[in-house]
C-alpha atoms as a PDB file:
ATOM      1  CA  UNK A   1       0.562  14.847 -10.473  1.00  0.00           C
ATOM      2  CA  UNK A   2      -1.287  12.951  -8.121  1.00  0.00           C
ATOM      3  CA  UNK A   3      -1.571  14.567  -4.439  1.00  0.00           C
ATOM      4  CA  UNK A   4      -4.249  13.475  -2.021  1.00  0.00           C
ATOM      5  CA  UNK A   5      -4.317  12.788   2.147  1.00  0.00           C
ATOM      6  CA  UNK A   6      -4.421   8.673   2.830  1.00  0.00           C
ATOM      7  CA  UNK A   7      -5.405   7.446   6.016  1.00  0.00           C
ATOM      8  CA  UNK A   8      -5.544   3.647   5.929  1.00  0.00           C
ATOM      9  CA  UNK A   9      -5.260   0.287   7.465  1.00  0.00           C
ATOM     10  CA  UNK A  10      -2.781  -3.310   6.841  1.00  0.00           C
ATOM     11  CA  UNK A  11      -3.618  -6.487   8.135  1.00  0.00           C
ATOM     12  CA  UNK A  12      -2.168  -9.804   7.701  1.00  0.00           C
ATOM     13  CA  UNK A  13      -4.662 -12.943   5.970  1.00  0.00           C
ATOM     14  CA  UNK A  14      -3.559 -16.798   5.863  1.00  0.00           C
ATOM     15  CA  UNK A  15      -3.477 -17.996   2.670  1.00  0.00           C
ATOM     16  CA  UNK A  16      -6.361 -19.801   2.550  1.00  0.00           C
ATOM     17  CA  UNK A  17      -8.313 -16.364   3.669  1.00  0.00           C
ATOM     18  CA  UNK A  18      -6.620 -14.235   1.053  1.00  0.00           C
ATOM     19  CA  UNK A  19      -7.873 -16.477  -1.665  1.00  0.00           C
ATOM     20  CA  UNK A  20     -11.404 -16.509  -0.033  1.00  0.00           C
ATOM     21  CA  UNK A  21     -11.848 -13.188   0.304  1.00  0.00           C
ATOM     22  CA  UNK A  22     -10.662 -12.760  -3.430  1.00  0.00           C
ATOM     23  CA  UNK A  23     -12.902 -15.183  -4.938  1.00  0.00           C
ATOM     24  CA  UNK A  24     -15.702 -13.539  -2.603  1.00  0.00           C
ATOM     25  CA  UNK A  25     -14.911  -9.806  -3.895  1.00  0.00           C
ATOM     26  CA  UNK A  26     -14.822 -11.467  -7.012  1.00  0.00           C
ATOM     27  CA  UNK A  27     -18.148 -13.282  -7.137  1.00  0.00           C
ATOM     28  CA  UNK A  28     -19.732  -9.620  -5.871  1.00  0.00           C
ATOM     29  CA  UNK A  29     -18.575  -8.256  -8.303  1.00  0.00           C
ATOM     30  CA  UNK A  30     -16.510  -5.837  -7.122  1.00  0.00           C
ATOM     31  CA  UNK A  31     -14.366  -2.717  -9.859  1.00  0.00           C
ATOM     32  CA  UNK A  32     -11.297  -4.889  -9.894  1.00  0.00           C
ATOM     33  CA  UNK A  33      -8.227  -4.431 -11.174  1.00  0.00           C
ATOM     34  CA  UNK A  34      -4.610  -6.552 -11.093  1.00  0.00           C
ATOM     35  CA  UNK A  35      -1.953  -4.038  -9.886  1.00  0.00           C
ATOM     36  CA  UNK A  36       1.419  -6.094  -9.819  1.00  0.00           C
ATOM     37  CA  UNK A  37       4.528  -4.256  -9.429  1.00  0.00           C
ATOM     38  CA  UNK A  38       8.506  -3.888  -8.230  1.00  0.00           C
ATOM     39  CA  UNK A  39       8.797  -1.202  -5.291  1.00  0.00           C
ATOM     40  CA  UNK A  40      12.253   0.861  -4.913  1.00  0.00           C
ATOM     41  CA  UNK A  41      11.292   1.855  -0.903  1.00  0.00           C
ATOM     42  CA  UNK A  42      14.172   4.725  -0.397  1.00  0.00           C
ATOM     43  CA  UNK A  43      15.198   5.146   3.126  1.00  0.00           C
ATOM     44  CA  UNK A  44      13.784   7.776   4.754  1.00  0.00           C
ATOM     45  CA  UNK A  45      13.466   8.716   8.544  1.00  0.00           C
ATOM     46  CA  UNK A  46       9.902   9.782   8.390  1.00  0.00           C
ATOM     47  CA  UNK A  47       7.231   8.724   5.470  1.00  0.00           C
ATOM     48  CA  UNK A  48       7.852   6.497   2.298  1.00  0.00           C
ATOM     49  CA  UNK A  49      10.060   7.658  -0.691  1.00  0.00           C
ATOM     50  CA  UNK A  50       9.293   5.014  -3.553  1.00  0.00           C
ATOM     51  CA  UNK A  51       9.771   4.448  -7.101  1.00  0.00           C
ATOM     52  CA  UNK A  52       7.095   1.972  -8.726  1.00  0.00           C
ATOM     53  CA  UNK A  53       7.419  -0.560 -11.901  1.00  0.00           C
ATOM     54  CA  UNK A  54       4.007  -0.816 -11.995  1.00  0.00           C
ATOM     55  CA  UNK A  55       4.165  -4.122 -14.243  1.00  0.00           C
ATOM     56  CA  UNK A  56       0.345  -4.901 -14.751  1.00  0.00           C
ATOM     57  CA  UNK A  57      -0.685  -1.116 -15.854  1.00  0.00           C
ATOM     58  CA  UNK A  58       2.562  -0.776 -18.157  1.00  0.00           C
ATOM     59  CA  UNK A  59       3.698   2.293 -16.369  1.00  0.00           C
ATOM     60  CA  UNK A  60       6.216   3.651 -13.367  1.00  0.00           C
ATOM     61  CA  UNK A  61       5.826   5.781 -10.559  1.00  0.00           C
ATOM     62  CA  UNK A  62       7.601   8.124  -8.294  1.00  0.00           C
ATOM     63  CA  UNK A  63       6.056   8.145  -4.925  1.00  0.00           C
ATOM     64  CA  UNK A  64       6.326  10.502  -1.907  1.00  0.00           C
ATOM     65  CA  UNK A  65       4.188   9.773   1.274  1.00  0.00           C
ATOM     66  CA  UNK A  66       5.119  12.465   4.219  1.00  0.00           C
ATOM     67  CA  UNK A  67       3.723  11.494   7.549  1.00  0.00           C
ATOM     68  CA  UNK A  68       3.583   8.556   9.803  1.00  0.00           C
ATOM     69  CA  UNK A  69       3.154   5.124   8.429  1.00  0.00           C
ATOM     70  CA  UNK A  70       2.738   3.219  11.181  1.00  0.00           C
ATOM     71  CA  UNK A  71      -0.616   5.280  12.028  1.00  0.00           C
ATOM     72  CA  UNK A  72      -1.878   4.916   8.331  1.00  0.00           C
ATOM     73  CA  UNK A  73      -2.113   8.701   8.059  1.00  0.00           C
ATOM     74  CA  UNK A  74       0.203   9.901   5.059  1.00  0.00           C
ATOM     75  CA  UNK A  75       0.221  12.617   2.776  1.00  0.00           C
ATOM     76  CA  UNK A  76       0.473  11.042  -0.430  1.00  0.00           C
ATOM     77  CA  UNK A  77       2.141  12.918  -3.707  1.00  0.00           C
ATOM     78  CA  UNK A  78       2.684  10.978  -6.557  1.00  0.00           C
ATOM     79  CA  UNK A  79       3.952  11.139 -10.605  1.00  0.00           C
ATOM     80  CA  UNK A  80       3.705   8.724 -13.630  1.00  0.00           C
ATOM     81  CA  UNK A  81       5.809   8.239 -15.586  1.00  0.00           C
ATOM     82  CA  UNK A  82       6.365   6.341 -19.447  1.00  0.00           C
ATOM     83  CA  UNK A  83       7.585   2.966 -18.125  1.00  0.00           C
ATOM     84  CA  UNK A  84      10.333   2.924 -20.019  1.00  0.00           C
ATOM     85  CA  UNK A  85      12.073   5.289 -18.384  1.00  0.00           C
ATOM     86  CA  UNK A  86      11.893   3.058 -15.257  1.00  0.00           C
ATOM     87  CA  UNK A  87      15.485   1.829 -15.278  1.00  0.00           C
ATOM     88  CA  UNK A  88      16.650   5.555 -15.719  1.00  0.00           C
ATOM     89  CA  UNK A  89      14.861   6.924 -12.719  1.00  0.00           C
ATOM     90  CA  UNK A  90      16.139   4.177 -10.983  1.00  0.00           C
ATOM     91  CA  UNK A  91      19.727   4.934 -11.798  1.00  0.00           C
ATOM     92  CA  UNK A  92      19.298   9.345 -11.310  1.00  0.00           C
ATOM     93  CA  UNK A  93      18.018   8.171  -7.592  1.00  0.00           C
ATOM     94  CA  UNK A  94      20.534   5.839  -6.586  1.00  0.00           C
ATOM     95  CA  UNK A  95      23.293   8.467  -8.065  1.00  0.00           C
ATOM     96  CA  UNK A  96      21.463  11.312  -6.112  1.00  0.00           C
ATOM     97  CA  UNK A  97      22.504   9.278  -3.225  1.00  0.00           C
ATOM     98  CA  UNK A  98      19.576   7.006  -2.585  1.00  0.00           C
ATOM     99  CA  UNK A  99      21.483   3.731  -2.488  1.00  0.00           C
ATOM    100  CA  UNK A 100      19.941   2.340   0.233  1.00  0.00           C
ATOM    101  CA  UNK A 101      16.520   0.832  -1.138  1.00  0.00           C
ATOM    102  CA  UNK A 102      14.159  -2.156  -0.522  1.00  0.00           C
ATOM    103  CA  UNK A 103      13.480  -3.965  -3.628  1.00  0.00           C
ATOM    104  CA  UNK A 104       9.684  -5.677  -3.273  1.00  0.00           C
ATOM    105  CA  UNK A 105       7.947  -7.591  -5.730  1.00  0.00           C
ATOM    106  CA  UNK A 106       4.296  -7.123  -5.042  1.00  0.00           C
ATOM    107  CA  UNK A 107       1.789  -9.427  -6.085  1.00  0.00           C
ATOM    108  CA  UNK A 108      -2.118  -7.062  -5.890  1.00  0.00           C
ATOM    109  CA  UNK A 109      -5.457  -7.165  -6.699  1.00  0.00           C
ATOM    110  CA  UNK A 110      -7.538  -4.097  -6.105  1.00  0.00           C
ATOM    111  CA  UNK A 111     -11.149  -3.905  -5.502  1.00  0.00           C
ATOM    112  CA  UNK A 112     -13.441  -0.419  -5.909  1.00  0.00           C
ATOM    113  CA  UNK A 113     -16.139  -0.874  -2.807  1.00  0.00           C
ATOM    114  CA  UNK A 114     -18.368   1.877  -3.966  1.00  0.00           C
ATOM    115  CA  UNK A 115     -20.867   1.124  -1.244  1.00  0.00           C
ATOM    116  CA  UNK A 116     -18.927   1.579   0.982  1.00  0.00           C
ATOM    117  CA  UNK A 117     -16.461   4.227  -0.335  1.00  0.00           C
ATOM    118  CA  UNK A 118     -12.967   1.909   0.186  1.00  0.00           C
ATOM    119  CA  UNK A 119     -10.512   0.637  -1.482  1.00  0.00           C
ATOM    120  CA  UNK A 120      -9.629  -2.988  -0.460  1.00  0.00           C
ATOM    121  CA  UNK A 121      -6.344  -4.335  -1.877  1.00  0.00           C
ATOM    122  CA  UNK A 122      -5.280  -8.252  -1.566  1.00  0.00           C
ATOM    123  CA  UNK A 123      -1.386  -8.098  -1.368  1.00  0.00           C
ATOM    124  CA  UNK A 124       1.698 -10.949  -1.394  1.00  0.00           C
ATOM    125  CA  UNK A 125       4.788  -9.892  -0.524  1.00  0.00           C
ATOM    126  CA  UNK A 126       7.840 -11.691   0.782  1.00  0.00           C
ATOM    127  CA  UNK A 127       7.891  -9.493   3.955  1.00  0.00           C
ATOM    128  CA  UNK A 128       4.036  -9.252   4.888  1.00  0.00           C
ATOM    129  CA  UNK A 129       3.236 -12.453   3.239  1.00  0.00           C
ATOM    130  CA  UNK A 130      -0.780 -12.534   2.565  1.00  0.00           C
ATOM    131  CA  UNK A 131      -1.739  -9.328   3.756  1.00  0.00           C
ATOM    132  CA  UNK A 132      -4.407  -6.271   3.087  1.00  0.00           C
ATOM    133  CA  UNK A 133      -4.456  -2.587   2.658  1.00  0.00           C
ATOM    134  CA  UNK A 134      -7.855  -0.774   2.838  1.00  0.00           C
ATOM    135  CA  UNK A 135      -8.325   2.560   2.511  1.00  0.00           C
ATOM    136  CA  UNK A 136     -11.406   5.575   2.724  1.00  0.00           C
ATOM    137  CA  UNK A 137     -11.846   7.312  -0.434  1.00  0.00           C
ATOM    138  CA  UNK A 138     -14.992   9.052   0.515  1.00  0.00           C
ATOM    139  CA  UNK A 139     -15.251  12.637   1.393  1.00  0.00           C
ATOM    140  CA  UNK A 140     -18.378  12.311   3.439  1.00  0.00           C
ATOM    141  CA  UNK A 141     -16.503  11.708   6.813  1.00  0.00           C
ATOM    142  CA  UNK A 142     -14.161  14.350   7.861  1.00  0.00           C
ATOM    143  CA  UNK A 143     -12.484  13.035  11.371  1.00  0.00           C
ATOM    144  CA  UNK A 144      -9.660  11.189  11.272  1.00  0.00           C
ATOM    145  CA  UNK A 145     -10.798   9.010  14.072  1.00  0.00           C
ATOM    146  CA  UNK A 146     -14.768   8.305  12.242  1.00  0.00           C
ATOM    147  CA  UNK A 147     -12.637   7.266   9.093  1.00  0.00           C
ATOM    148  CA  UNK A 148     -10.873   4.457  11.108  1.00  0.00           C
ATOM    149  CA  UNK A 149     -13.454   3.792  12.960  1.00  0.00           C
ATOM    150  CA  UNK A 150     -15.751   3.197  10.043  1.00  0.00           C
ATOM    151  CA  UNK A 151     -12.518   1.342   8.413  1.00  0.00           C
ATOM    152  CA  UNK A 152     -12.814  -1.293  11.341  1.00  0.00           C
ATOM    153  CA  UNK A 153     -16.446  -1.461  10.503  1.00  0.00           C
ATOM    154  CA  UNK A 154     -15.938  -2.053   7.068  1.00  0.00           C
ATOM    155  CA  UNK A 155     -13.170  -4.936   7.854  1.00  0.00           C
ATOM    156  CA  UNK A 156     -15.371  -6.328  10.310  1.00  0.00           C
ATOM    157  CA  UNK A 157     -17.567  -6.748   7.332  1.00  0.00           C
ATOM    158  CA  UNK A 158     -14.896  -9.003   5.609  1.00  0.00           C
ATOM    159  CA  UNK A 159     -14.116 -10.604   8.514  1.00  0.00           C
ATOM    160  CA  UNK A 160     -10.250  -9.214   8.443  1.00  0.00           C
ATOM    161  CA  UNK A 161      -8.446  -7.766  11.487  1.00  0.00           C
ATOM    162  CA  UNK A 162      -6.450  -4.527  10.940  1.00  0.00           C
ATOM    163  CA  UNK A 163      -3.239  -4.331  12.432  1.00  0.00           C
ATOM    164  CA  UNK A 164      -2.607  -2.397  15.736  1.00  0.00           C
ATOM    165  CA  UNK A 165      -0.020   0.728  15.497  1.00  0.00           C
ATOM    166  CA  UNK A 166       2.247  -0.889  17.751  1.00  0.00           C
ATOM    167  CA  UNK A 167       2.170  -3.994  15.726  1.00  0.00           C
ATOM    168  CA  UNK A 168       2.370  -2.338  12.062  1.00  0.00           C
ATOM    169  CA  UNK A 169       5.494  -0.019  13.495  1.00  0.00           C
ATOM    170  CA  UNK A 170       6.833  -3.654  14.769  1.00  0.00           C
ATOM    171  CA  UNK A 171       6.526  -5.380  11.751  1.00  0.00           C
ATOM    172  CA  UNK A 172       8.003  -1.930   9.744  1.00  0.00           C
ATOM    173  CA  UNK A 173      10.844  -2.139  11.417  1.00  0.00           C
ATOM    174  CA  UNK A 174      11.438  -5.851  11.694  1.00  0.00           C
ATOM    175  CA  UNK A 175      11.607  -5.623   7.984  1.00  0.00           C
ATOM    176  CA  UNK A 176      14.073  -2.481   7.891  1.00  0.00           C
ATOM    177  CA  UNK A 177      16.534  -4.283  10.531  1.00  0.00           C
ATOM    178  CA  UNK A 178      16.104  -7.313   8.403  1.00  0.00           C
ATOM    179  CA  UNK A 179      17.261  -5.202   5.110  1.00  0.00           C
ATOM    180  CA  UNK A 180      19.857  -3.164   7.203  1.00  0.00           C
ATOM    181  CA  UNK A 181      17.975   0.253   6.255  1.00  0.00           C
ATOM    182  CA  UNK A 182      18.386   2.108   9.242  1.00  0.00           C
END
């Protein structure tokens, strides 16, 4: 079992920056891996209860982020699982009373920044569209506030625009109204 403290940022690319800023993290050459998968997001009131067919690593995950989304700052606790046994956790959840899920297809490429201890991941989804995740892995800075402020640094770097709280929690719950999970 996985179980670590997140605190990270989303922002929203056009298309033609998305595919920029891959080829560029490309061309650097970048740790990169492909990370397509199918979300199950459970609703919750409070943090993100997920299962994961994580298509392009041939394995599923059960997912449990407590804390607030909108502010990037989750704790995250996480299992793998044989991916075969996908469609059966899928079914013990939704009979546990879970029905009400978000099914998202997730197109992602993930890049290790080493040098500057992030994790940058290039996402397409129907709901965020071209859009990025980044995220400190370090353990050199301690404050929550120094982590997102060096995050902003870091974006400013790639020339990519985090999004506000207010406009993540706005977006987060355009898409829940949208999919009636309230």
């Amino acid at each position: 079992m996985n179980n670590k403290k997140e605190i990270e940022f989303r922002g929203i690319l056009g298309k033609k920056q998305y595919f920029d800023l891959l080829k560029k993290l490309i061309s650097r050459g970048y740790a990169h891996e492909k990370d397509d998968k199918i979300s199950y997001f459970f609703v919750r009131k409070k943090g993100i209860f997920k299962i994961n067919d994580e298509i392009s690593k041939n394995q599923a995950k059960i997912s449990l982020k407590l804390g607030d989304e909108e502010r990037g700052k989750l704790h995250e606790s996480e299992v793998v699982v044989d991916r075969r046994y996908f469609n059966d956790l899928l079914f013990i959840f939704q009979k546990l009373r879970f029905a009400k899920y978000h099914k998202v297809e997730q197109k992602r490429d993930n890049f290790l920044l080493k040098d500057f201890d992030v994790e940058l991941s290039l996402k397409y989804t129907l709901d965020f569209q071209y859009h990025f995740e980044i995220e400190y892995l370090g353990n050199k800075i301690k404050s929550e506030n120094k982590i997102k402020k060096y995050l902003k640094e870091v974006c400013d770097k790639f020339n990519i625009v985090p999004l506000e709280e207010k406009e993540l929690l706005q977006r987060i719950q355009d898409i829940k109204k949208q999919h009636r999970l309230h």
